[in-house]
ModelCIF file with pLDDT and N, C-alpha, C, O atoms, coordinates in Angstrom:
data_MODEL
#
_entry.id   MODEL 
#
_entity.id                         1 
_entity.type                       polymer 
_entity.pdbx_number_of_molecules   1 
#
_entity_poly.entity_id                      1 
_entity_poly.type                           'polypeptide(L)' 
_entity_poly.nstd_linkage                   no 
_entity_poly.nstd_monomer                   no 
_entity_poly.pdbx_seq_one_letter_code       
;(UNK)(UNK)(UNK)(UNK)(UNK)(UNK)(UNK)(UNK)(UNK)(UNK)(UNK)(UNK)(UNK)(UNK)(UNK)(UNK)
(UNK)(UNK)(UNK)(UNK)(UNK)(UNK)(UNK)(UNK)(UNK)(UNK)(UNK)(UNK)(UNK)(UNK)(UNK)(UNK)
(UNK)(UNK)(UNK)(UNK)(UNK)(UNK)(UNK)(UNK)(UNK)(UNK)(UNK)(UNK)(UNK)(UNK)
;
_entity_poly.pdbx_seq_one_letter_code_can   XXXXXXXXXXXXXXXXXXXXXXXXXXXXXXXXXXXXXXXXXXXXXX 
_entity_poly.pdbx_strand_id                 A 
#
loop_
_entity_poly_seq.entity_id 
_entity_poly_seq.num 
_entity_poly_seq.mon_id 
_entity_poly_seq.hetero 
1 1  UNK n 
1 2  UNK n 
1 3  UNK n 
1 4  UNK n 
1 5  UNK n 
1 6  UNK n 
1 7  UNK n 
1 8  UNK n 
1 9  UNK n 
1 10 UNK n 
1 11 UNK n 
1 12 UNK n 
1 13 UNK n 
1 14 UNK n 
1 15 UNK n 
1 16 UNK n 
1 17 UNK n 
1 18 UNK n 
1 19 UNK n 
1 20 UNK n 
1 21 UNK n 
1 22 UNK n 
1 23 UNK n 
1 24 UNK n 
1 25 UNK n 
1 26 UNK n 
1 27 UNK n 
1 28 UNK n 
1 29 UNK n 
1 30 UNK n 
1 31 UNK n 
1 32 UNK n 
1 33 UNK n 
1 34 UNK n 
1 35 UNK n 
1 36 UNK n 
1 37 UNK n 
1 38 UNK n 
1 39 UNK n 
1 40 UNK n 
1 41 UNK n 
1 42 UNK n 
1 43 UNK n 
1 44 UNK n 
1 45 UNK n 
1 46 UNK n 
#
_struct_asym.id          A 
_struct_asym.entity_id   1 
#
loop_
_ma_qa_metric.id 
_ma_qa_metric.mode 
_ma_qa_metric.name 
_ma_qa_metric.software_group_id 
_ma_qa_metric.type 
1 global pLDDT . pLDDT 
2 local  pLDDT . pLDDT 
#
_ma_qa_metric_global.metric_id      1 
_ma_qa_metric_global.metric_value   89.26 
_ma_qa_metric_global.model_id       1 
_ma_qa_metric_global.ordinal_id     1 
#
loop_
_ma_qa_metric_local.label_asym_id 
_ma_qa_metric_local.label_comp_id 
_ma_qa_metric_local.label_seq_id 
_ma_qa_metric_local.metric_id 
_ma_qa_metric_local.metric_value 
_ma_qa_metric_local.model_id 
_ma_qa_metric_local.ordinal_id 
A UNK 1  2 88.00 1 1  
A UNK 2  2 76.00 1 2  
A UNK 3  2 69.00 1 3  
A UNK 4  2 66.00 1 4  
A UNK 5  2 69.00 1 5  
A UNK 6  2 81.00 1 6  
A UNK 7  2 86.00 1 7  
A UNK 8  2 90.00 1 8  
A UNK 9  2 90.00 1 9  
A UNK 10 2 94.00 1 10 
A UNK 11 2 93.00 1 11 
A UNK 12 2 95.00 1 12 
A UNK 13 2 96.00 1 13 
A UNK 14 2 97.00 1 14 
A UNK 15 2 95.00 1 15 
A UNK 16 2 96.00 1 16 
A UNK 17 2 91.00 1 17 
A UNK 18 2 84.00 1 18 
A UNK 19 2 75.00 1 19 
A UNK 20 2 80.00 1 20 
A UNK 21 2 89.00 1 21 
A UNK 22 2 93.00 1 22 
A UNK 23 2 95.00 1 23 
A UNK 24 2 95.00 1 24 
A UNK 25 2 97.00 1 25 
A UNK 26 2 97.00 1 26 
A UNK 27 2 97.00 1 27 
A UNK 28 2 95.00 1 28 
A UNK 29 2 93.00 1 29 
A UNK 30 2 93.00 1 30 
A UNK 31 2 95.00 1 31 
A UNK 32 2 95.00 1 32 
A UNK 33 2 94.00 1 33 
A UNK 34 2 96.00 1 34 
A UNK 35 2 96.00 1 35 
A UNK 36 2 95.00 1 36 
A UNK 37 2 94.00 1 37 
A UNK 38 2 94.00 1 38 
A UNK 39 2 93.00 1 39 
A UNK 40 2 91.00 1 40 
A UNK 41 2 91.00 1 41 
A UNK 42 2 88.00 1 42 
A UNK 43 2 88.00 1 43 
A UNK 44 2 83.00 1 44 
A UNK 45 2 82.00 1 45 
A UNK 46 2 76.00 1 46 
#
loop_
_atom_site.group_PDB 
_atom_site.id 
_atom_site.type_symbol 
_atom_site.label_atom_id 
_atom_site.label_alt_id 
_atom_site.label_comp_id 
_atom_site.label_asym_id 
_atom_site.label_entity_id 
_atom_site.label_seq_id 
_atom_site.pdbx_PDB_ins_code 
_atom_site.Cartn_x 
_atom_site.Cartn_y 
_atom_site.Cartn_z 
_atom_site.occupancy 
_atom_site.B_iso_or_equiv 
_atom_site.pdbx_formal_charge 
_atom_site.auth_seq_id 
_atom_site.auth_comp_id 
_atom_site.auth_asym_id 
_atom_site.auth_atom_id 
_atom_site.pdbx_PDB_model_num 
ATOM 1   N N  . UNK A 1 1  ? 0.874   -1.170  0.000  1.00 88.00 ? 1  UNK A N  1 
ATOM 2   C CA . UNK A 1 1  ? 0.000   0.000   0.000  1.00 88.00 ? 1  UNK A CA 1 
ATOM 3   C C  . UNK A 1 1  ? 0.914   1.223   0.000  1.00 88.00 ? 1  UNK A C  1 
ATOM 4   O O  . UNK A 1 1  ? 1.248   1.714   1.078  1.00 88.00 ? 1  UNK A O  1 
ATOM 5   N N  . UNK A 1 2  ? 1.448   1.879   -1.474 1.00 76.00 ? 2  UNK A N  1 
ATOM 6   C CA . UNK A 1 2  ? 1.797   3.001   -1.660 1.00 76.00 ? 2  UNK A CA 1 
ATOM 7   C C  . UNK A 1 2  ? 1.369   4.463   -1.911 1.00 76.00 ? 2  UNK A C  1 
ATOM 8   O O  . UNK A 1 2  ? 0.357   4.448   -2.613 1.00 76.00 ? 2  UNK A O  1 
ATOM 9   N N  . UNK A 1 3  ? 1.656   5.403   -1.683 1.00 69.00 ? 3  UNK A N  1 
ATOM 10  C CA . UNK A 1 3  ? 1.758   5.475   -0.583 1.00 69.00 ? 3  UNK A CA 1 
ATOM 11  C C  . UNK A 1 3  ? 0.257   5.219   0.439  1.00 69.00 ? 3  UNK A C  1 
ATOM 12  O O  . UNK A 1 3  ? -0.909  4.985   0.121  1.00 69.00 ? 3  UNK A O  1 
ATOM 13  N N  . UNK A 1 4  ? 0.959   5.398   1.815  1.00 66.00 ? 4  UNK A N  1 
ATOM 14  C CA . UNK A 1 4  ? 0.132   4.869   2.557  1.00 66.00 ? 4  UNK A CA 1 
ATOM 15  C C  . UNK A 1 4  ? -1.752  5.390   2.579  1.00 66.00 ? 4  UNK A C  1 
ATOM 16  O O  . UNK A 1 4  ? -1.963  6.504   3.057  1.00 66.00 ? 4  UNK A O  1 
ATOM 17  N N  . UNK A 1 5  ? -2.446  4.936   2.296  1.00 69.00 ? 5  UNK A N  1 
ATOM 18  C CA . UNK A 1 5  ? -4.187  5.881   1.917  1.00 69.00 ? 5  UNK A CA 1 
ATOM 19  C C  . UNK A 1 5  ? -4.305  6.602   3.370  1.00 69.00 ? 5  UNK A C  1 
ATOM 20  O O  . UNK A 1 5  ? -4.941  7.655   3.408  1.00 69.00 ? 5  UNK A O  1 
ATOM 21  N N  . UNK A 1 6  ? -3.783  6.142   4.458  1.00 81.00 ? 6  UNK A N  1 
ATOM 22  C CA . UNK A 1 6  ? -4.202  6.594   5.791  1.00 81.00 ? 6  UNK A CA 1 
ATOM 23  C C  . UNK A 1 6  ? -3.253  6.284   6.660  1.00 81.00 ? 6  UNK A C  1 
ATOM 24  O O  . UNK A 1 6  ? -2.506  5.315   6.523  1.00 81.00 ? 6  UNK A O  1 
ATOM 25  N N  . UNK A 1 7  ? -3.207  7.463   8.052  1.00 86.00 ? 7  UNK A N  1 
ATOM 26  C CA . UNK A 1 7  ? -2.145  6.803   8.674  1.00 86.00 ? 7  UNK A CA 1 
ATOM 27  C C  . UNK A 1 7  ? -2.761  5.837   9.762  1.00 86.00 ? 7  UNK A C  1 
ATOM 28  O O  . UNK A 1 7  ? -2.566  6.083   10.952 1.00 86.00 ? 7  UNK A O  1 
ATOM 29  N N  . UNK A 1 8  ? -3.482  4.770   9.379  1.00 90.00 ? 8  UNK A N  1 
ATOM 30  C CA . UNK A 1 8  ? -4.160  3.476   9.698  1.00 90.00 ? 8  UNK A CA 1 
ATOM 31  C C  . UNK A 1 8  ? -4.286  2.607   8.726  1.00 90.00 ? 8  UNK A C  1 
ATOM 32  O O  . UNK A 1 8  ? -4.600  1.449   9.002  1.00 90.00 ? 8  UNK A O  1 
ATOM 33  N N  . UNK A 1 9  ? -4.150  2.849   7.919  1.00 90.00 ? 9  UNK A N  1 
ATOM 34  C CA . UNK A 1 9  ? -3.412  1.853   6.720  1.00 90.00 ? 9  UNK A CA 1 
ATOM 35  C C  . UNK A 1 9  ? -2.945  0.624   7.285  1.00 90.00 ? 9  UNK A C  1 
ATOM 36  O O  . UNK A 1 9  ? -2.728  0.593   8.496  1.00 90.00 ? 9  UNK A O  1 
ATOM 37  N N  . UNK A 1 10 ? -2.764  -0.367  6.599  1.00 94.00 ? 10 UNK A N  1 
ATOM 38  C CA . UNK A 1 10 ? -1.655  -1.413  6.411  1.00 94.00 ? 10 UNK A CA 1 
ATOM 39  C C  . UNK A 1 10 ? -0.277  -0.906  5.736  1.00 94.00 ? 10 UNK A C  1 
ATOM 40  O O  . UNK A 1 10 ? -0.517  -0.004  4.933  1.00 94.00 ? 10 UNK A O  1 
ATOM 41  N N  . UNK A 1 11 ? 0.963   -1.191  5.819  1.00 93.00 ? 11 UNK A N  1 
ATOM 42  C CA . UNK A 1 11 ? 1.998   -1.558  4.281  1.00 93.00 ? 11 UNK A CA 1 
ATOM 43  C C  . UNK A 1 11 ? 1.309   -2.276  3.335  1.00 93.00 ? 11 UNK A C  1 
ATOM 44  O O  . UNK A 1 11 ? 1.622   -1.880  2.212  1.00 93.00 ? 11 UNK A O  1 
ATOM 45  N N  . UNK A 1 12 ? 0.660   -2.991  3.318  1.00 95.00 ? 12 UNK A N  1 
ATOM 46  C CA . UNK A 1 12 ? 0.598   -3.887  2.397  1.00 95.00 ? 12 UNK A CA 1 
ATOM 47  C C  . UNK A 1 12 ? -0.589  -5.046  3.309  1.00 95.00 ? 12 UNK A C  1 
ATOM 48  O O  . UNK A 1 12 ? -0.904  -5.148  4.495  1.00 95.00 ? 12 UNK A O  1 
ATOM 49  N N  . UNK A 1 13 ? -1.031  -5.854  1.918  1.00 96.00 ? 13 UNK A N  1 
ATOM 50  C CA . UNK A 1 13 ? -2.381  -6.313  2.457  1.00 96.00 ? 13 UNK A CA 1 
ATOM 51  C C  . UNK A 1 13 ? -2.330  -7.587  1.138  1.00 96.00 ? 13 UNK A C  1 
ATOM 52  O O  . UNK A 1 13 ? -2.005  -7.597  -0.049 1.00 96.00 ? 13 UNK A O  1 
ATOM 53  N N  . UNK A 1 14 ? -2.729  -8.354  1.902  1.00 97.00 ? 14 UNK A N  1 
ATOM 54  C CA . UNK A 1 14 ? -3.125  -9.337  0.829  1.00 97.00 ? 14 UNK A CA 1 
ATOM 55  C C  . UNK A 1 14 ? -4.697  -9.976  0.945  1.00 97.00 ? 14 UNK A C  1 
ATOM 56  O O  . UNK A 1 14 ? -5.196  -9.850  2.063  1.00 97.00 ? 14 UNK A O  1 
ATOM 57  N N  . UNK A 1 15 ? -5.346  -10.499 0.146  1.00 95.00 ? 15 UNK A N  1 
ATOM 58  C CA . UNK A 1 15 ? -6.497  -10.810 0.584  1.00 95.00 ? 15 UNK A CA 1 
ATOM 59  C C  . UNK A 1 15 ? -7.262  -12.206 0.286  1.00 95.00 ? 15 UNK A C  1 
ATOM 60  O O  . UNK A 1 15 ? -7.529  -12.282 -0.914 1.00 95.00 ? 15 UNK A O  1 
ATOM 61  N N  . UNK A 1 16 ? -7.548  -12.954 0.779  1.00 96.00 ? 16 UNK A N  1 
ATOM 62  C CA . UNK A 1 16 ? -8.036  -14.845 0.289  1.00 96.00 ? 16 UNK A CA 1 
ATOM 63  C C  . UNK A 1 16 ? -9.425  -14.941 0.511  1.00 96.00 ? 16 UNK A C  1 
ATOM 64  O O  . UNK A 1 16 ? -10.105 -14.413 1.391  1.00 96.00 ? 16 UNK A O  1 
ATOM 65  N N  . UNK A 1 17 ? -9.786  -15.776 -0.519 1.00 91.00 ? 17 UNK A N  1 
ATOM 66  C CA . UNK A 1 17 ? -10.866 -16.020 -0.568 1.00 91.00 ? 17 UNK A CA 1 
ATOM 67  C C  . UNK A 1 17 ? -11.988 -15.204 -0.688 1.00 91.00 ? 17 UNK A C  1 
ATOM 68  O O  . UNK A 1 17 ? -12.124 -14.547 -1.720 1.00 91.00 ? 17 UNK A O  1 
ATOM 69  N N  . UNK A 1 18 ? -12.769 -15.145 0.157  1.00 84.00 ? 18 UNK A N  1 
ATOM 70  C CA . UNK A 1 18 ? -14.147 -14.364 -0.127 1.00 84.00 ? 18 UNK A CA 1 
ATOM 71  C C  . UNK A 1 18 ? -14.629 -14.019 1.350  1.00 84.00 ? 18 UNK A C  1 
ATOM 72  O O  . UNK A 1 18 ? -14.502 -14.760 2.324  1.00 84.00 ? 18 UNK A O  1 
ATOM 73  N N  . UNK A 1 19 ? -15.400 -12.330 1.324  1.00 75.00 ? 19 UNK A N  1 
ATOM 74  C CA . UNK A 1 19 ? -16.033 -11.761 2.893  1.00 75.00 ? 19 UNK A CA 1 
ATOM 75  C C  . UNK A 1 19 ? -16.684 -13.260 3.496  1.00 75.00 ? 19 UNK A C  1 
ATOM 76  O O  . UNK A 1 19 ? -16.847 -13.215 4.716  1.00 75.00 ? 19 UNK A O  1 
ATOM 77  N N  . UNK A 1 20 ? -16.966 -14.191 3.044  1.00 80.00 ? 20 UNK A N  1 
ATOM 78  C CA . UNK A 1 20 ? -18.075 -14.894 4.095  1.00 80.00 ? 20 UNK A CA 1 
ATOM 79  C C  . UNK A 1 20 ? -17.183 -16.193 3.940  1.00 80.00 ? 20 UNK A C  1 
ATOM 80  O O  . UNK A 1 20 ? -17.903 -17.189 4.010  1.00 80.00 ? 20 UNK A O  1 
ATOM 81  N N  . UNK A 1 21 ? -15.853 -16.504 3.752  1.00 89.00 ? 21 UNK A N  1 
ATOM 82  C CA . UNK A 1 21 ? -15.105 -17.452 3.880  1.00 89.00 ? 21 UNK A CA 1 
ATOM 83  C C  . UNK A 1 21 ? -13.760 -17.185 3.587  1.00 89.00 ? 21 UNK A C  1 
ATOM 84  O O  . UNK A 1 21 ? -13.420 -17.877 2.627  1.00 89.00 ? 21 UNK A O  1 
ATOM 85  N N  . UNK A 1 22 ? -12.822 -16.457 4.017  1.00 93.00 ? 22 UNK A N  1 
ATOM 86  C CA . UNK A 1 22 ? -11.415 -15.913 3.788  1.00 93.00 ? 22 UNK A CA 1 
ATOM 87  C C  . UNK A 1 22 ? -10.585 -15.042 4.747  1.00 93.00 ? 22 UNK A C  1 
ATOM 88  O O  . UNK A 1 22 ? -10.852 -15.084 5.948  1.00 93.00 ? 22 UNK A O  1 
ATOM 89  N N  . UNK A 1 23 ? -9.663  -14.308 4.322  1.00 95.00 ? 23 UNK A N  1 
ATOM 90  C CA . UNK A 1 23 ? -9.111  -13.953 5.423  1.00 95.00 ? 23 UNK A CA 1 
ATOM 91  C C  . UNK A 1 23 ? -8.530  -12.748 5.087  1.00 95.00 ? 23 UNK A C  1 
ATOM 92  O O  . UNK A 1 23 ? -8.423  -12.775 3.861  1.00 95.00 ? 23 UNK A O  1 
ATOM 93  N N  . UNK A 1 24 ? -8.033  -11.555 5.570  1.00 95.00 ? 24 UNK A N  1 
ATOM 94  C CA . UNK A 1 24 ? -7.712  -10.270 5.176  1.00 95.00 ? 24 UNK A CA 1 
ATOM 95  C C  . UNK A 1 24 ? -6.086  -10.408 6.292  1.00 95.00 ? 24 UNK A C  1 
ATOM 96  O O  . UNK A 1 24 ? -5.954  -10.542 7.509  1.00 95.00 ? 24 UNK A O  1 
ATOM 97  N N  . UNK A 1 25 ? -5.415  -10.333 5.533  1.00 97.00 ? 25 UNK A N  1 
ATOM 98  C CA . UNK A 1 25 ? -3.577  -10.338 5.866  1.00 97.00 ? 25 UNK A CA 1 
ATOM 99  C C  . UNK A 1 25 ? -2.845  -9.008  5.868  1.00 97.00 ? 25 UNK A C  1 
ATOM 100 O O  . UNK A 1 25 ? -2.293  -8.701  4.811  1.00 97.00 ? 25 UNK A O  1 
ATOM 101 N N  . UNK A 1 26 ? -2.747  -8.067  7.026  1.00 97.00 ? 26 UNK A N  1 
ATOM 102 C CA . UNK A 1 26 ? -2.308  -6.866  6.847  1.00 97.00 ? 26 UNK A CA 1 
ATOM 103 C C  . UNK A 1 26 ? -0.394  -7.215  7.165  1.00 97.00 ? 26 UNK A C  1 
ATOM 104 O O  . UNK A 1 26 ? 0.250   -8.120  7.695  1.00 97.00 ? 26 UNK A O  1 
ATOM 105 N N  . UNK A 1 27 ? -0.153  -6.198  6.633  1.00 97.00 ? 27 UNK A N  1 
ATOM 106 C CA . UNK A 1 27 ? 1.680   -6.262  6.908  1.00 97.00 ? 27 UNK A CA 1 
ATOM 107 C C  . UNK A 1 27 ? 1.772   -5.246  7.281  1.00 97.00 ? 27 UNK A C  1 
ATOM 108 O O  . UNK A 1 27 ? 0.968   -4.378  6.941  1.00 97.00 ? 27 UNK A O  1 
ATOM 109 N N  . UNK A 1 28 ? 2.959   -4.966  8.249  1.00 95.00 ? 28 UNK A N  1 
ATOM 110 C CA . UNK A 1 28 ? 3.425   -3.762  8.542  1.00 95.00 ? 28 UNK A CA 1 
ATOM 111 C C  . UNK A 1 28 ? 5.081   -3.368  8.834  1.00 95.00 ? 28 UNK A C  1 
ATOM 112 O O  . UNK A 1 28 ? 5.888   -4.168  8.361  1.00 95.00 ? 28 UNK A O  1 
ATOM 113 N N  . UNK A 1 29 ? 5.389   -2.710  9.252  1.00 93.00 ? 29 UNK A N  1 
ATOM 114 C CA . UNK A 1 29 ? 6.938   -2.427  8.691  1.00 93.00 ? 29 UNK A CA 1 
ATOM 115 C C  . UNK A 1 29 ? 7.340   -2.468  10.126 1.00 93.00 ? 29 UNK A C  1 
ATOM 116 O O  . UNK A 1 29 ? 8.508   -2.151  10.353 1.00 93.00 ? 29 UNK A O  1 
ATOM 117 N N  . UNK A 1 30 ? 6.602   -2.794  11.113 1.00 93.00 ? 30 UNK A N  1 
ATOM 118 C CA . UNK A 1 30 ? 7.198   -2.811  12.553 1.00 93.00 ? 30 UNK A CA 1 
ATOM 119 C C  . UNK A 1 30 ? 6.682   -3.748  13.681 1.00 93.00 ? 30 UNK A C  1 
ATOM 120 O O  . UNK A 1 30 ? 5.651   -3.103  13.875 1.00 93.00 ? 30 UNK A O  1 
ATOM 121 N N  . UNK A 1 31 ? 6.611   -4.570  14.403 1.00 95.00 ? 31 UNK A N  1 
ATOM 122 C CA . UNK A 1 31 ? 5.530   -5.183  15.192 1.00 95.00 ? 31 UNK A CA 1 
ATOM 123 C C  . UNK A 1 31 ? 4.759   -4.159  16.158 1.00 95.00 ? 31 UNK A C  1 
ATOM 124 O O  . UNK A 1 31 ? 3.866   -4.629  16.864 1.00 95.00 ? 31 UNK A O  1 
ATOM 125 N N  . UNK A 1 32 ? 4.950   -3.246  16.209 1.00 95.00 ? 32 UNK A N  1 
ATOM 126 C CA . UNK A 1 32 ? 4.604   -2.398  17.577 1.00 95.00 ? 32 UNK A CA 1 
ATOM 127 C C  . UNK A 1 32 ? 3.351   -2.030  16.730 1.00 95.00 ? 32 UNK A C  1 
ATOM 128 O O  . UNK A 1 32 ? 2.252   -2.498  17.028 1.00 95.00 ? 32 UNK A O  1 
ATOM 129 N N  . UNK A 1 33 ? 3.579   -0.896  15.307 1.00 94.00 ? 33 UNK A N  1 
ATOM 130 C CA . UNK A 1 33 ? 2.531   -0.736  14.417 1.00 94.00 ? 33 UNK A CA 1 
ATOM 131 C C  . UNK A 1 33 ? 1.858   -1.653  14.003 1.00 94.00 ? 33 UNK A C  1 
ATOM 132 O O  . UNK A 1 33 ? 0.868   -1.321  13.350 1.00 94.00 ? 33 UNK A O  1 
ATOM 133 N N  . UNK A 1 34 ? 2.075   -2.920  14.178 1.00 96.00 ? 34 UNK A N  1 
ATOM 134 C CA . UNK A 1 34 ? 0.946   -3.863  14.178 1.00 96.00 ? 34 UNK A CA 1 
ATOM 135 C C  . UNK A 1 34 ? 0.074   -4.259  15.311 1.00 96.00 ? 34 UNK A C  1 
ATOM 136 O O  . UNK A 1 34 ? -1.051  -4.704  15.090 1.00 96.00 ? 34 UNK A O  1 
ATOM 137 N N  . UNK A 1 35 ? 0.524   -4.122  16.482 1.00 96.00 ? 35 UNK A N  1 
ATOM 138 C CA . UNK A 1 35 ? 0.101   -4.027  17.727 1.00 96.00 ? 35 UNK A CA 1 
ATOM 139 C C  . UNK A 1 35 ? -1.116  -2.624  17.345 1.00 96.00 ? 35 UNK A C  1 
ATOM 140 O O  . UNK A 1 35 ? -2.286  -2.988  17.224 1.00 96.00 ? 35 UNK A O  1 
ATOM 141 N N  . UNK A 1 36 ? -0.932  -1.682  17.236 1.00 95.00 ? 36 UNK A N  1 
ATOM 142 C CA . UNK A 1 36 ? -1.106  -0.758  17.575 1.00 95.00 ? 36 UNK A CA 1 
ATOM 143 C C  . UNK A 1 36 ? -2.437  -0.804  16.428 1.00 95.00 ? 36 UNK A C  1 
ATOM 144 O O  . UNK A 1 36 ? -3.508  -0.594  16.996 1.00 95.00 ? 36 UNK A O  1 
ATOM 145 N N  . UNK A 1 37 ? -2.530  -0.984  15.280 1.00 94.00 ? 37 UNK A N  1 
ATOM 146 C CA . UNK A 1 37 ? -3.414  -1.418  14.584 1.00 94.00 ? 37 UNK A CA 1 
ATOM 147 C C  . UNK A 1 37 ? -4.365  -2.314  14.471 1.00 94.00 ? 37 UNK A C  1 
ATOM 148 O O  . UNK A 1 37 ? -5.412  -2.123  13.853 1.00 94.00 ? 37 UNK A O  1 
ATOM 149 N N  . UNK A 1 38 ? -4.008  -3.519  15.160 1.00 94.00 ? 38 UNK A N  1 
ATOM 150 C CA . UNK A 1 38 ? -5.165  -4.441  15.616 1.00 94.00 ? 38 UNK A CA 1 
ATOM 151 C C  . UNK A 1 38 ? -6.438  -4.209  15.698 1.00 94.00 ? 38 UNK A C  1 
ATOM 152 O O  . UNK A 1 38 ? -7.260  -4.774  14.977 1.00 94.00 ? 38 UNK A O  1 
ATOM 153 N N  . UNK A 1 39 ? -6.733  -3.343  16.595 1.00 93.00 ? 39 UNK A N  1 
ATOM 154 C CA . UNK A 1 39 ? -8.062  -2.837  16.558 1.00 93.00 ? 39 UNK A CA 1 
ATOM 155 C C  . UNK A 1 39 ? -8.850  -1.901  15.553 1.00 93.00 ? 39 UNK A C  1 
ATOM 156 O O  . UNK A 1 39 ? -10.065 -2.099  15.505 1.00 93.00 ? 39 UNK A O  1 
ATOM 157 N N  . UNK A 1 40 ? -8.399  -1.049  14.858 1.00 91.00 ? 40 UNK A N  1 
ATOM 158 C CA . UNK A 1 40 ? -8.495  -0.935  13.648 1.00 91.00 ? 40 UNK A CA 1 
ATOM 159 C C  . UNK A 1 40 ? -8.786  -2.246  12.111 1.00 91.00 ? 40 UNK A C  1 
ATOM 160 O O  . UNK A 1 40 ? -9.656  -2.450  11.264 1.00 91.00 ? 40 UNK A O  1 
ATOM 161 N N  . UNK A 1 41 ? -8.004  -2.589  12.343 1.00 91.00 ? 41 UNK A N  1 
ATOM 162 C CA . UNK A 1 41 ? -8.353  -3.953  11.219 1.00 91.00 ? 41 UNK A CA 1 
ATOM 163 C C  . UNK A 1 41 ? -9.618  -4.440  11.966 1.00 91.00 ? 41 UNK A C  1 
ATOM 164 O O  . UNK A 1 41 ? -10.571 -4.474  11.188 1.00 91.00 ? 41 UNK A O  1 
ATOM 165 N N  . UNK A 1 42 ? -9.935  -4.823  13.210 1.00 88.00 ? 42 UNK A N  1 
ATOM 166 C CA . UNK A 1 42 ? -11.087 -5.417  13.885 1.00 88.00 ? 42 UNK A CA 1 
ATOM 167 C C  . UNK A 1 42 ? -12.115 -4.565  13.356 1.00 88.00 ? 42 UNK A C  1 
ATOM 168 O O  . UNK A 1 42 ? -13.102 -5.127  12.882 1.00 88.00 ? 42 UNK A O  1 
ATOM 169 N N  . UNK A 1 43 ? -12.057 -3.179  13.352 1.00 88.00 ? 43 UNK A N  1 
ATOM 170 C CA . UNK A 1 43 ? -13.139 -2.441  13.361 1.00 88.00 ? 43 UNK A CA 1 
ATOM 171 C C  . UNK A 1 43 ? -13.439 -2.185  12.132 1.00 88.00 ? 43 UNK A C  1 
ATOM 172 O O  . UNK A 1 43 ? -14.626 -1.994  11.869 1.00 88.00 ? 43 UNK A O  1 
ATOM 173 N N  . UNK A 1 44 ? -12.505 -2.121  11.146 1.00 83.00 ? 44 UNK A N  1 
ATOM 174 C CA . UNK A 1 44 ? -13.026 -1.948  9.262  1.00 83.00 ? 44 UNK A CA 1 
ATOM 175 C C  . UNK A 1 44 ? -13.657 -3.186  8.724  1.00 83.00 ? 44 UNK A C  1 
ATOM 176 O O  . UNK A 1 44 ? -14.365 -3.135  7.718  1.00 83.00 ? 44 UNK A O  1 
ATOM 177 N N  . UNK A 1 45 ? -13.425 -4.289  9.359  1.00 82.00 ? 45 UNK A N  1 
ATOM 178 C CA . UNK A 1 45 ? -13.924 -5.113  9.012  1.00 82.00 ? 45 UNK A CA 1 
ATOM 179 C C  . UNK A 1 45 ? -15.100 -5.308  8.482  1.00 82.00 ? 45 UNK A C  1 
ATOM 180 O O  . UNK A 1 45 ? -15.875 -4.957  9.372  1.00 82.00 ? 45 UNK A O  1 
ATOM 181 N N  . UNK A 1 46 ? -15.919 -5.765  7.282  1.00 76.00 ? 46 UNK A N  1 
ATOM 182 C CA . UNK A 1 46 ? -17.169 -6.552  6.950  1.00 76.00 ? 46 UNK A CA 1 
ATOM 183 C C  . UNK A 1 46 ? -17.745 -7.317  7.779  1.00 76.00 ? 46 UNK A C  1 
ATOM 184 O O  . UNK A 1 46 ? -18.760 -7.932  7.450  1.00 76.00 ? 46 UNK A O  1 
#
């Protein structure tokens, strides 16, 4: 994810399968910013 759309963004994102059987894979460039994002990904969620 260049540049970043938000500063709640992912780096980068990959995505499987389908909303009602799959999985949404965020990356990030630090573990802490992934910590720190967790709840965010929880909350954009479908």
């Amino acid at each position: 994810v260049y540049p970043l759309q938000s500063p709640t963004s992912p780096d980068g994102e990959l995505i499987v399968g389908t909303s009602r059987a799959g999985a949404f894979i965020a990356f990030y460039t630090t573990a802490t910013r992934a910590v720190q994002l967790e709840p965010v990904v929880r909350r954009n969620a479908p």
